[in-house]
C-alpha atoms as a PDB file:
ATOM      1  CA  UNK A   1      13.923 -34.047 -40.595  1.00  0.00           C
ATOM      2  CA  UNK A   2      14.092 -30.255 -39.872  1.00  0.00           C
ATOM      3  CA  UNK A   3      16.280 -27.692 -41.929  1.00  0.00           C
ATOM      4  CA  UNK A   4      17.678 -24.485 -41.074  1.00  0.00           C
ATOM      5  CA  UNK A   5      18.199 -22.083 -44.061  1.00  0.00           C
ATOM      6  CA  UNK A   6      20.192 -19.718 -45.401  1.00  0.00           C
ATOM      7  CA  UNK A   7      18.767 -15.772 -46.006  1.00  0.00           C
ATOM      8  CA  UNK A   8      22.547 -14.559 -46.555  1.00  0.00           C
ATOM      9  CA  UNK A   9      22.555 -12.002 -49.234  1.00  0.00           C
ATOM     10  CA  UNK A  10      18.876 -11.290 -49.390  1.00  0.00           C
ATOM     11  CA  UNK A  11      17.457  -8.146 -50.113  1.00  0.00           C
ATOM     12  CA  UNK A  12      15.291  -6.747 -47.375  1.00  0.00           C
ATOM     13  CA  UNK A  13      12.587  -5.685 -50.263  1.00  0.00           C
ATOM     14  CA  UNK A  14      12.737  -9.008 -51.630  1.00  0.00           C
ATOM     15  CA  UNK A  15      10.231 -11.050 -49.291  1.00  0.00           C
ATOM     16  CA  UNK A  16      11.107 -13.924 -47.158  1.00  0.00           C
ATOM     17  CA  UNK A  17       8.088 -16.252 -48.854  1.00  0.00           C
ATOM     18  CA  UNK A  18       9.233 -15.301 -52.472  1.00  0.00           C
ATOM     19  CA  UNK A  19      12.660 -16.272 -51.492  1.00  0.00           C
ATOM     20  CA  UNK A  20      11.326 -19.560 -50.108  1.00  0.00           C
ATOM     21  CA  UNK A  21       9.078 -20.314 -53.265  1.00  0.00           C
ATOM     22  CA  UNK A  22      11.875 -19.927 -55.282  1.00  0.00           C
ATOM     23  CA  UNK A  23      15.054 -21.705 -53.698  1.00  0.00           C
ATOM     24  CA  UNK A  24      13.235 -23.929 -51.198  1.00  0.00           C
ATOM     25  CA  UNK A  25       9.764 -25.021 -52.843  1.00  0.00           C
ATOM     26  CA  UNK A  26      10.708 -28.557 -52.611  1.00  0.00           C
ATOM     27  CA  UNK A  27      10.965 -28.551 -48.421  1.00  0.00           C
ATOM     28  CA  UNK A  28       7.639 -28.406 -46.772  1.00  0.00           C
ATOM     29  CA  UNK A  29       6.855 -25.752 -44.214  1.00  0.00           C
ATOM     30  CA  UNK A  30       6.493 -27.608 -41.508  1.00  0.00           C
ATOM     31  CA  UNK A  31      10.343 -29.029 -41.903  1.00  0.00           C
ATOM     32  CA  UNK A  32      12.158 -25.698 -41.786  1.00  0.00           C
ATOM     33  CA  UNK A  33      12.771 -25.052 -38.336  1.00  0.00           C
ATOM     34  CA  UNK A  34      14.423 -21.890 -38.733  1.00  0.00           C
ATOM     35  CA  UNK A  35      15.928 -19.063 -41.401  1.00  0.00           C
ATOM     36  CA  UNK A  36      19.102 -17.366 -40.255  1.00  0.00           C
ATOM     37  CA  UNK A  37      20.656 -13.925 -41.274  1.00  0.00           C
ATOM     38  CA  UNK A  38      21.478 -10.405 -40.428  1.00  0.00           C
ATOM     39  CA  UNK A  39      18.319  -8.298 -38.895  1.00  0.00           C
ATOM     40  CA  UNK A  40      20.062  -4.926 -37.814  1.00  0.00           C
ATOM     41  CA  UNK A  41      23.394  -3.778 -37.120  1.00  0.00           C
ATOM     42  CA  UNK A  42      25.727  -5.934 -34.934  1.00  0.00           C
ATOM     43  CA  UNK A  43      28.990  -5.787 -33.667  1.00  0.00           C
ATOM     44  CA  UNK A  44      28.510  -9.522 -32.641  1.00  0.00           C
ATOM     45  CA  UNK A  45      27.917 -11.121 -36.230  1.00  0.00           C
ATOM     46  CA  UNK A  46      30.673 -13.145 -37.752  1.00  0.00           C
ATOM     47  CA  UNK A  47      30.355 -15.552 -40.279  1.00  0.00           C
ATOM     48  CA  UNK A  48      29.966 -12.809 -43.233  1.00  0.00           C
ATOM     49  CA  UNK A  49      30.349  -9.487 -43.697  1.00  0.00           C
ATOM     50  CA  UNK A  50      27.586  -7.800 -42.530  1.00  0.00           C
ATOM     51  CA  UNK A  51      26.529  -4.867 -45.547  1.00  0.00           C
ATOM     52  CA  UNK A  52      22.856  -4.522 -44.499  1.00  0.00           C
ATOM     53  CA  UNK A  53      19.700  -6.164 -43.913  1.00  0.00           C
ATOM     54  CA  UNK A  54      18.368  -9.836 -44.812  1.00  0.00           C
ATOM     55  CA  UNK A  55      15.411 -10.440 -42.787  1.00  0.00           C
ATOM     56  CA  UNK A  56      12.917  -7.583 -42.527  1.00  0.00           C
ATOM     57  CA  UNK A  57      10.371  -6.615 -39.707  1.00  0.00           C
ATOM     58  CA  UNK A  58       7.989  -7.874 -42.353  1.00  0.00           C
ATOM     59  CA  UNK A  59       9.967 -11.465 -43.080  1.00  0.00           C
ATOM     60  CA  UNK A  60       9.647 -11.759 -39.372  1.00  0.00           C
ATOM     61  CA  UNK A  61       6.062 -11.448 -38.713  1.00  0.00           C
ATOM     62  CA  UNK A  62       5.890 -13.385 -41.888  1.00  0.00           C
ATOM     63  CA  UNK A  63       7.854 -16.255 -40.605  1.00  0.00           C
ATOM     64  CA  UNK A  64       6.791 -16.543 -36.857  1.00  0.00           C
ATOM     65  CA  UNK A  65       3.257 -16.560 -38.806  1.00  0.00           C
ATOM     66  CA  UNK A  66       4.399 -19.479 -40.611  1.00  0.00           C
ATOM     67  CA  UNK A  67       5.663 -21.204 -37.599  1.00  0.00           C
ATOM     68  CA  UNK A  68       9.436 -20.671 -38.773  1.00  0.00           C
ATOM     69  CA  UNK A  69      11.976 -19.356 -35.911  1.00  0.00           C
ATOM     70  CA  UNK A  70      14.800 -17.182 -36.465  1.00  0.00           C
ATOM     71  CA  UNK A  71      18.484 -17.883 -35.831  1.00  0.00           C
ATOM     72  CA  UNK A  72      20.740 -15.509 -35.108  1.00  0.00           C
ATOM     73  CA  UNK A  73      24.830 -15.191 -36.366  1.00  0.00           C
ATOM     74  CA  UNK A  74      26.638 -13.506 -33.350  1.00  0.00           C
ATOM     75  CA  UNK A  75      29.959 -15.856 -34.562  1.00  0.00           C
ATOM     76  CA  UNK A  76      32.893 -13.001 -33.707  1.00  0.00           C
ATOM     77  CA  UNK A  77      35.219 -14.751 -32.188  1.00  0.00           C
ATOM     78  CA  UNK A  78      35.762 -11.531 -30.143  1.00  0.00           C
ATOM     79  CA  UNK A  79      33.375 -10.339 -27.237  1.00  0.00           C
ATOM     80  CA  UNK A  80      33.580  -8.456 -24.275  1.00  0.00           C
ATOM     81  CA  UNK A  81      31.315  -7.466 -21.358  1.00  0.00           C
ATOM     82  CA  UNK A  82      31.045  -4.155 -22.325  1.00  0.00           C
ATOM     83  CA  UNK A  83      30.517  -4.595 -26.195  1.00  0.00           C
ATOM     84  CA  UNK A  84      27.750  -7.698 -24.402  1.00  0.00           C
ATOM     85  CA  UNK A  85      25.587  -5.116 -22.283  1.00  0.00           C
ATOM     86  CA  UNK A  86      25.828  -2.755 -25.025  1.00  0.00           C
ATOM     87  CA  UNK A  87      24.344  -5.349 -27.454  1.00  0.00           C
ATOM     88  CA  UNK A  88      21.208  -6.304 -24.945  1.00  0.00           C
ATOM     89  CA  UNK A  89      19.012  -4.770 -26.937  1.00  0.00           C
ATOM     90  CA  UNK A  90      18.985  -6.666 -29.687  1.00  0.00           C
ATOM     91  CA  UNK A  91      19.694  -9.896 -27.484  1.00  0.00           C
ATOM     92  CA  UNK A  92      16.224  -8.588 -26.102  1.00  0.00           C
ATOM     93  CA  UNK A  93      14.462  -7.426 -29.579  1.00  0.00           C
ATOM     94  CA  UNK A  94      14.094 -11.085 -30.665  1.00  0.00           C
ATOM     95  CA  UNK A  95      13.985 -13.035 -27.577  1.00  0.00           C
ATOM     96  CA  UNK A  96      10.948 -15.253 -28.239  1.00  0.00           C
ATOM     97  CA  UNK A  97      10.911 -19.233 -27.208  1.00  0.00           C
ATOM     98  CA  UNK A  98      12.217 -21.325 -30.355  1.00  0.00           C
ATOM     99  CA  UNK A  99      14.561 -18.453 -31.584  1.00  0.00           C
ATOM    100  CA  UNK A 100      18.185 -19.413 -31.733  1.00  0.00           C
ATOM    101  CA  UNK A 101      21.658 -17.881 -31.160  1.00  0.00           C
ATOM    102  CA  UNK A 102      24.729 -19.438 -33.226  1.00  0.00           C
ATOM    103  CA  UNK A 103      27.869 -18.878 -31.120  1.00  0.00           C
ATOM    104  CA  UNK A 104      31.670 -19.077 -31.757  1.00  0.00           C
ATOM    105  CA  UNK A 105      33.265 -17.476 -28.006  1.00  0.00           C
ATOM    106  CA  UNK A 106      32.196 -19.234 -25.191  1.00  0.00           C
ATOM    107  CA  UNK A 107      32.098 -16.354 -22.763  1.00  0.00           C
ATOM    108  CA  UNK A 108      28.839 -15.180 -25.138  1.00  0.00           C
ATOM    109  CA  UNK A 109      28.001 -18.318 -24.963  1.00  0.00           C
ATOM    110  CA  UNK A 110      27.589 -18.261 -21.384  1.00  0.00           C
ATOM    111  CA  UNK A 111      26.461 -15.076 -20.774  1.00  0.00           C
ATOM    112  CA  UNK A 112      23.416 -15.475 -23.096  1.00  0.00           C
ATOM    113  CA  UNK A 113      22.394 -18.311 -21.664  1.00  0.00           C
ATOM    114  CA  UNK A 114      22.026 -17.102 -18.194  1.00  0.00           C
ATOM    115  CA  UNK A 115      20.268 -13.781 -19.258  1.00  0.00           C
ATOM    116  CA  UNK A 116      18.206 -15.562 -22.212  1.00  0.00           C
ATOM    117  CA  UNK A 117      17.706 -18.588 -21.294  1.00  0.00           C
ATOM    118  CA  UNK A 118      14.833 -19.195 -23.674  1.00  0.00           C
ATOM    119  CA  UNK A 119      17.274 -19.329 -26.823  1.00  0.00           C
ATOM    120  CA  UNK A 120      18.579 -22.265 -27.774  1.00  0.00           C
ATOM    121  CA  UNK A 121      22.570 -21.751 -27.837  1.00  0.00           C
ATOM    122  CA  UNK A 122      24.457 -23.301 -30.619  1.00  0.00           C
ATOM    123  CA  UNK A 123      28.199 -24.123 -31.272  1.00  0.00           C
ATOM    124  CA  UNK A 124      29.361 -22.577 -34.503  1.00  0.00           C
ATOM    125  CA  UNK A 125      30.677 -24.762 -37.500  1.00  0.00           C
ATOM    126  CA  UNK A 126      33.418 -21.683 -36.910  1.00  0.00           C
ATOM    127  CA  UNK A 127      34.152 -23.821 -33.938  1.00  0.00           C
ATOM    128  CA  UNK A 128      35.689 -26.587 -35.752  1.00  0.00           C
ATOM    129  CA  UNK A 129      34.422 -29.092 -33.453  1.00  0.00           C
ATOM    130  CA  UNK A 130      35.537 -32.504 -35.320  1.00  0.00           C
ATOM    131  CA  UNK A 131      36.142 -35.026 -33.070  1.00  0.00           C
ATOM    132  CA  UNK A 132      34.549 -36.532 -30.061  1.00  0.00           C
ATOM    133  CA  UNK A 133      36.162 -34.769 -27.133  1.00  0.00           C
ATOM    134  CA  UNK A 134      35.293 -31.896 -29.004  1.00  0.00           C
ATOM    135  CA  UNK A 135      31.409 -32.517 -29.383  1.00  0.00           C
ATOM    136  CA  UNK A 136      31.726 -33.600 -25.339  1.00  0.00           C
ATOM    137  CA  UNK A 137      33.327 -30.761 -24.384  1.00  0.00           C
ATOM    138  CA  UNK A 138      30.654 -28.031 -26.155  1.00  0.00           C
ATOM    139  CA  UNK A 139      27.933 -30.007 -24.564  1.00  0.00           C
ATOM    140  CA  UNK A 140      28.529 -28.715 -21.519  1.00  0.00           C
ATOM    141  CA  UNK A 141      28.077 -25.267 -23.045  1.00  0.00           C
ATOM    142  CA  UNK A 142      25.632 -25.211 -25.695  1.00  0.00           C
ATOM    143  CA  UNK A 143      22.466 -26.798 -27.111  1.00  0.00           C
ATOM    144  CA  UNK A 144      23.271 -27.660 -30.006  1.00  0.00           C
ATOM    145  CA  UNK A 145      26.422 -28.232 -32.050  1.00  0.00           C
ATOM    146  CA  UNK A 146      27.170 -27.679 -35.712  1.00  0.00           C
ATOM    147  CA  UNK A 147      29.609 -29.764 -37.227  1.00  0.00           C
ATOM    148  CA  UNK A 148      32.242 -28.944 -40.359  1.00  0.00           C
ATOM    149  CA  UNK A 149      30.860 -29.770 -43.582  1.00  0.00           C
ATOM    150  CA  UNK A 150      33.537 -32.209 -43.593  1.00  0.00           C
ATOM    151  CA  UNK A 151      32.468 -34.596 -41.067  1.00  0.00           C
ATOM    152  CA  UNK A 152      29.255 -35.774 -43.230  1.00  0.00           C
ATOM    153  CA  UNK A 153      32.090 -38.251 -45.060  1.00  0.00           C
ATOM    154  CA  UNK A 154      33.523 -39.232 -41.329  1.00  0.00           C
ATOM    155  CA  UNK A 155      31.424 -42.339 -40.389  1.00  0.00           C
ATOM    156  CA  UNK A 156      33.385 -43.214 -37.540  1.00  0.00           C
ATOM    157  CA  UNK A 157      32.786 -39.822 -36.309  1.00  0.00           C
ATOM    158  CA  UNK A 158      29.353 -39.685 -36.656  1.00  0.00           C
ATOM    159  CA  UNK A 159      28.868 -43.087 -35.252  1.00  0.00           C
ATOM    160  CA  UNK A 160      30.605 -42.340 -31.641  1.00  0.00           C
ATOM    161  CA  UNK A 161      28.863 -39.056 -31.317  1.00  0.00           C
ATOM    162  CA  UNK A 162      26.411 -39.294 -28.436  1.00  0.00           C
ATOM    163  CA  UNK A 163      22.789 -37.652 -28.025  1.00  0.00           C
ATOM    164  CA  UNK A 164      23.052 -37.044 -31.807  1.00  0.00           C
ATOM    165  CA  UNK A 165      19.661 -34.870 -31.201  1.00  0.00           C
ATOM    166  CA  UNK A 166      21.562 -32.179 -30.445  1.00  0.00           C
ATOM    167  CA  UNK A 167      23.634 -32.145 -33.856  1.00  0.00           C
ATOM    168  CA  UNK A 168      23.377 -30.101 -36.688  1.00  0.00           C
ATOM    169  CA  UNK A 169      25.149 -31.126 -40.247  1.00  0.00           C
ATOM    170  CA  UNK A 170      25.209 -29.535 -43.414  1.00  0.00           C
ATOM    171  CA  UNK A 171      22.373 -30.776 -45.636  1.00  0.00           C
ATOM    172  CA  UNK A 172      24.521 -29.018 -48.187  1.00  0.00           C
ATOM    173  CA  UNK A 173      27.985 -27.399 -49.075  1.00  0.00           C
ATOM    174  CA  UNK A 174      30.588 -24.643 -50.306  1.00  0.00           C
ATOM    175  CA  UNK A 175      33.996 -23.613 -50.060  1.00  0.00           C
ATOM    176  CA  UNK A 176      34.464 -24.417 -47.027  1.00  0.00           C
ATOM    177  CA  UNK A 177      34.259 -28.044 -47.530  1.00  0.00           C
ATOM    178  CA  UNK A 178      37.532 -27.664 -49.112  1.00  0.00           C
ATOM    179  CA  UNK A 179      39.069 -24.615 -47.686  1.00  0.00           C
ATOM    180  CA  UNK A 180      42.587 -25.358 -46.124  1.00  0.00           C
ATOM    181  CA  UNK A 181      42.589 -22.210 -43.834  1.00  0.00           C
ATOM    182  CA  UNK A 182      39.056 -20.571 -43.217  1.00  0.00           C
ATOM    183  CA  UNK A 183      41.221 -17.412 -42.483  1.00  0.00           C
ATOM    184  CA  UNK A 184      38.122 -15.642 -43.718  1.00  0.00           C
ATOM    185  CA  UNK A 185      36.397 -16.225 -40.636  1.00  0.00           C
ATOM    186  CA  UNK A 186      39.061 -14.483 -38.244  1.00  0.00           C
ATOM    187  CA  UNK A 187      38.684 -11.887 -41.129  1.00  0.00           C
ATOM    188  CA  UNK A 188      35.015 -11.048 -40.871  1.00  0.00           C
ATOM    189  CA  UNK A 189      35.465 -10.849 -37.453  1.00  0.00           C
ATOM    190  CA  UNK A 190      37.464  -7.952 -37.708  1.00  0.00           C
ATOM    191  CA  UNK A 191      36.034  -6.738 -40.366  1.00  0.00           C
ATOM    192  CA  UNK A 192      32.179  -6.315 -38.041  1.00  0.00           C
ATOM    193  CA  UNK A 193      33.987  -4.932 -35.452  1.00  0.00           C
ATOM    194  CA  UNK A 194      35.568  -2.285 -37.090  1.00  0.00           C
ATOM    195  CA  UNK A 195      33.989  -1.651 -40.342  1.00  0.00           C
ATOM    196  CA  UNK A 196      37.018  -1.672 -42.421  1.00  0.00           C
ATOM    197  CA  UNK A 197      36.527  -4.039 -45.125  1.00  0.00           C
ATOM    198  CA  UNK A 198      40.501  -3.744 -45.920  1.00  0.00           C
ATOM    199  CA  UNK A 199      40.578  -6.855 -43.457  1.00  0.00           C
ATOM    200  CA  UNK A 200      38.700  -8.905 -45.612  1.00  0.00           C
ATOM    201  CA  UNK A 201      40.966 -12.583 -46.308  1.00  0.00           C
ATOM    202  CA  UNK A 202      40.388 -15.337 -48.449  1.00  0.00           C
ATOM    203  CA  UNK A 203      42.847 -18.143 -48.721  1.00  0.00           C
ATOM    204  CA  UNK A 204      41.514 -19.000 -52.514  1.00  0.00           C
ATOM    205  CA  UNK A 205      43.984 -16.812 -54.075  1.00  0.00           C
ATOM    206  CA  UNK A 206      46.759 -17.677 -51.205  1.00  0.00           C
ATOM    207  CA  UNK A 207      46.422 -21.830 -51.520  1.00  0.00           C
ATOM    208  CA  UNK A 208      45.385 -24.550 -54.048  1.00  0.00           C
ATOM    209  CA  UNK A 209      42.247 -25.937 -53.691  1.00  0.00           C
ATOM    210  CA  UNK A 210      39.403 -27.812 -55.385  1.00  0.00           C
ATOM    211  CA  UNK A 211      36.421 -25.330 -56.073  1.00  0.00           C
ATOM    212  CA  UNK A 212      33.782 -27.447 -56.653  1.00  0.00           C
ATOM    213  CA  UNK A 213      31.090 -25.319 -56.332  1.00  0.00           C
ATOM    214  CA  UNK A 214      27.916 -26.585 -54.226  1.00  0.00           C
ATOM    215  CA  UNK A 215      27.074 -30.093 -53.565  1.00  0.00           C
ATOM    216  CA  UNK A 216      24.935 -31.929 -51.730  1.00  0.00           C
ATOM    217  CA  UNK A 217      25.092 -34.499 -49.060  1.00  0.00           C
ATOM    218  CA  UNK A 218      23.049 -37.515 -48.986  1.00  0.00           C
ATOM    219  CA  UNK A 219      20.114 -36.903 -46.194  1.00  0.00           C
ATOM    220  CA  UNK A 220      18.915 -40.033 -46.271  1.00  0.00           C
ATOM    221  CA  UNK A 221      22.073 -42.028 -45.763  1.00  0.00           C
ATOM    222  CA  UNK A 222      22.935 -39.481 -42.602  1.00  0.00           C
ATOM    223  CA  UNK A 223      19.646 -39.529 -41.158  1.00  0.00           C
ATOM    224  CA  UNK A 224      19.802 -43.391 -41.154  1.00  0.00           C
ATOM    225  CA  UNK A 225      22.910 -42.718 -38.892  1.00  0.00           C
ATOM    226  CA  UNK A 226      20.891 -41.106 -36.531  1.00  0.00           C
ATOM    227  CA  UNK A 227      20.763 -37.435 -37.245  1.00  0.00           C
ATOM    228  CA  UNK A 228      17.881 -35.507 -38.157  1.00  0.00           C
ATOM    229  CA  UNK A 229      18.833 -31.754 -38.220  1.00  0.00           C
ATOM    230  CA  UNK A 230      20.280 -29.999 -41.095  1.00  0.00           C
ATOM    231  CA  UNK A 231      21.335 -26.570 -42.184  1.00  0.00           C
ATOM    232  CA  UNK A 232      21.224 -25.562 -45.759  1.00  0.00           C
ATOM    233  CA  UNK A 233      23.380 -22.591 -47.656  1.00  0.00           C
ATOM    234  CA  UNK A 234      21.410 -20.594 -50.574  1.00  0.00           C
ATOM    235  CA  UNK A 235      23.027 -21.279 -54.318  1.00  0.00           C
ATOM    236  CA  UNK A 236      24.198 -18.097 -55.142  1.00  0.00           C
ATOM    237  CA  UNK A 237      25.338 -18.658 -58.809  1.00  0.00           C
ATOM    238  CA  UNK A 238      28.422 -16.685 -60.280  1.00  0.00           C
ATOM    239  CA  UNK A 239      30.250 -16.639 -57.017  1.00  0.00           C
ATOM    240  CA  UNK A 240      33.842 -18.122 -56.333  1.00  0.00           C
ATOM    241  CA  UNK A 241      32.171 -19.526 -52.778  1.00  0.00           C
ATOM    242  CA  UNK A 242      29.731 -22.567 -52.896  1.00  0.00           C
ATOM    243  CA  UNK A 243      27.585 -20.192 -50.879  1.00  0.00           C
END
């Protein structure tokens, strides 16, 4: 079983191995394949808002010490070649075998993985890839593929899905298990590209749903279906979002 984790919301001072002490004692080293979050400035992230640094210079060295790789949110569902070849850089910063790029437009998609081809490419849960011709269809463009938190209650699903190596589930979940829109993601999108965080959405105050804070799936039952790679959000108490 390997995890990736959650650094949204951490403080660059705070460092990465206090941060894993205290929410992720229980998960041994050698099972978390990977921490994700925002390194530097990015016109490319999606997902969240970026409003500064998670993972440090120092977190890295401290994780590639530990044998942990780092994944990277470039989910804006907007991209162009321009905004691409301005954004080498980074692209090129953290290119290192085992590092990871989490990708909602398949153009970026594409173009990473002929420049980079040492990343592994993955579909974005943004993606909303829920049903078998779905899953068959991002095969032919990425890695890996991250399914809606959703789909951990869809046996059926989860049964016909082929090559189930190459999925990634939620080992755990938040709002958007029982969001009816996700608008927010279309909204953070924006909101990176331009910096106005007027654009921010949330559907919580626009339609009813259950909030029921975070929850956790049962790993044992879902590995027994065949899947072994899971990605887990950070409790952050207080919040209106799971996450």
């Amino acid at each position: 079983m390997q995890f990736t984790i959650s650094a949204r919301g951490k403080p660059p001072a705070r460092p990465i191995h206090q941060l894993i002490k205290q929410n992720f004692s229980h998960i041994p080293i050698e099972q978390i394949e990977s921490f994700f979050g925002f390194t530097e400035p990015c016109t490319l992230y999606g997902g969240r808002v970026f409003a500064g640094t998670e993972l440090s210079r120092y977190d890295l060295r401290s994780l590639y010490k530990m044998g942990i790789n780092l994944r990277m949110p470039l989910t804006n569902h907007h991209a162009t070649a321009k905004e691409y070849q301005e954004n080498l850089p980074y692209l090129e910063k953290h290119y290192r075998p085992g590092n990871s790029v989490i990708i909602t437009n398949d153009k970026l998609a594409k173009w990473i993985k002929a420049d980079f081809p040492e990343y592994r490419v993955e579909a974005s849960v943004i993606k909303n890839i829920n049903n078998l011709k779905k899953v068959e269809k991002a095969y032919k463009i990425y890695d890996t593929v991250i399914l809606p938190m959703e789909s951990n209650e869809d046996e059926k699903f989860l049964l016909s899905i082929p090559e189930k190596e190459r999925i990634m589930l939620f080992g755990n979940a938040g709002c958007a298990m029982t969001c009816p829109s996700k608008i927010c993601y279309t909204a953070v999108s924006k909101v990176n590209k331009t910096g106005d965080t007027s654009l921010w959405q949330c559907s919580q105050s626009i339609k009813p749903r259950d909030i029921l804070g975070m929850m956790d799936f049962d790993l044992g039952y879902l590995q027994g279906l065949g899947f072994h790679r899971f990605k887990l959000l950070r409790s952050r108490p207080g919040q209106m979002t799971g996450f």
